[in-house]
Protein backbone atom coordinates (compact mmCIF):
# COMPACT_ATOMS: atom_id res chain seq x y z
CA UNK A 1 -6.43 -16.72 1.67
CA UNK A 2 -3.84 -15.60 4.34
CA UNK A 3 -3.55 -16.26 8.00
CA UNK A 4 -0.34 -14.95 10.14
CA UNK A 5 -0.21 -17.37 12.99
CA UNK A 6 2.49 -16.69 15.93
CA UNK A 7 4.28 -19.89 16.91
CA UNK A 8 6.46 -18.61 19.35
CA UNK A 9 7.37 -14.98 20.69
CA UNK A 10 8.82 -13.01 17.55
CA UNK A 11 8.55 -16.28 15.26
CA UNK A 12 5.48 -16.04 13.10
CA UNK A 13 4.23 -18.26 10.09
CA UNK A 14 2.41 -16.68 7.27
CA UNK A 15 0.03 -19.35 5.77
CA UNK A 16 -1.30 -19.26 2.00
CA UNK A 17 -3.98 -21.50 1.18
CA UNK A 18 -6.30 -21.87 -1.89
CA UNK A 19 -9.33 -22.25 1.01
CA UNK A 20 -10.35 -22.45 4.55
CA UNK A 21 -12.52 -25.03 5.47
CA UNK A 22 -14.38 -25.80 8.91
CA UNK A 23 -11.16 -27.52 9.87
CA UNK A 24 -7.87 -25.45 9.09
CA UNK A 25 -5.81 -28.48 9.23
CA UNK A 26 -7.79 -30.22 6.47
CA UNK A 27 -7.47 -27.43 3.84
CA UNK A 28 -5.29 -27.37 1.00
CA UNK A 29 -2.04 -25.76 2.01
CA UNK A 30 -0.57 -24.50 -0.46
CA UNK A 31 2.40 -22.40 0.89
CA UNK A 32 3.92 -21.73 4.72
CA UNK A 33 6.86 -19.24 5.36
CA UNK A 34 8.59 -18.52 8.81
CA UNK A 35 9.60 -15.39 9.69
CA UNK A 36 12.06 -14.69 13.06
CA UNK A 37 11.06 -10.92 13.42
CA UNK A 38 10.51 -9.39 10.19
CA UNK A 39 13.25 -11.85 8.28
CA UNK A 40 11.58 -15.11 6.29
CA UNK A 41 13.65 -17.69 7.70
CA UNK A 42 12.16 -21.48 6.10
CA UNK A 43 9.47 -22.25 4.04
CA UNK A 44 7.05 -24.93 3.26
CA UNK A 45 5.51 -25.79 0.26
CA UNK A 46 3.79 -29.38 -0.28
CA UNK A 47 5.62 -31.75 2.04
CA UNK A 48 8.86 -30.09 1.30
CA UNK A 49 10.50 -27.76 4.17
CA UNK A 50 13.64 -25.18 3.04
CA UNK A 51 15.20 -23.96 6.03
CA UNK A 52 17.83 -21.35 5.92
CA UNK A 53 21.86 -21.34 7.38
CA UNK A 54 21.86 -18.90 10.51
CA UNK A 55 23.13 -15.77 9.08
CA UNK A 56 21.94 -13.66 11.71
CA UNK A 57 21.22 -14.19 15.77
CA UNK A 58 21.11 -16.38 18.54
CA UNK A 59 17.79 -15.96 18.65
CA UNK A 60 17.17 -16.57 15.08
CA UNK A 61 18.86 -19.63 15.86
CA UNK A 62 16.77 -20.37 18.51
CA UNK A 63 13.49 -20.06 16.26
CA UNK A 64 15.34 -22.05 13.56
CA UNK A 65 15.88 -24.99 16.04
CA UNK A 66 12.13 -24.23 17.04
CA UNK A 67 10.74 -24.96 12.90
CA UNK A 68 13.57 -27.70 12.81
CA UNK A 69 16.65 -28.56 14.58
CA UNK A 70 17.96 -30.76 12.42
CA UNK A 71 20.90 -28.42 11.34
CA UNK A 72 22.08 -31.06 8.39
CA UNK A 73 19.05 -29.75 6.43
CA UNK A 74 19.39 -26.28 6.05
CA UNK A 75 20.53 -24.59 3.03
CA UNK A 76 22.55 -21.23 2.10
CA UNK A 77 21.25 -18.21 2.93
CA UNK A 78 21.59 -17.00 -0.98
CA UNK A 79 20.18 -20.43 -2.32
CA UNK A 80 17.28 -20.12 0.29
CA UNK A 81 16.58 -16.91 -1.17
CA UNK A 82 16.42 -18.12 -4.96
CA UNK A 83 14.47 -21.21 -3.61
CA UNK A 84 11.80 -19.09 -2.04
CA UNK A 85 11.25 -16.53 -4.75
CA UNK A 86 10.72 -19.63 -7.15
CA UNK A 87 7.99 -21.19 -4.94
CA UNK A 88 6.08 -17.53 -4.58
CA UNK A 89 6.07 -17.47 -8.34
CA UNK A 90 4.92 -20.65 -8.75
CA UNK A 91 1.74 -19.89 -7.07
């Protein structure tokens, strides 16, 4: 199952779960990605969060700080990329 849920004006998370139960928060989560506009930006898979390098605006940086502003943590833009398209084929 999907949900889109908007976390702050043009900052969205797309949530993939293997269910939905009365309480969303409860459910198995089995993937989370953040997207600032139409960009995925970090991602979060188990406990582990991958947050990309601004490569692209202030405002991107703003919904960066917004997921997590602990700049230390975040990761190449390219490596980010590879990262991601292993945890979508993962499943």
């Amino acid at each position: 199952m999907i949900r889109l849920v908007r976390e702050a004006p043009n900052l969205h998370i797309v949530q993939l779960r293997t269910k939905w139960d009365i309480d969303p928060d409860y459910s198995q989560l089995n993937l989370s990605i953040w997207f600032s506009y139409e960009t995925p930006v970090a991602y979060q898979k188990g406990n582990e969060l991958v947050i990309s390098k601004n490569i692209w605006s202030s405002t991107t940086g703003k919904h960066l700080n917004i997921i997590d502003p602990d700049k230390s943590k975040r990761i190449d833009n390219h490596e980010f990329n590879e990262r991601m398209q292993k945890a979508l084929n993962q499943g």
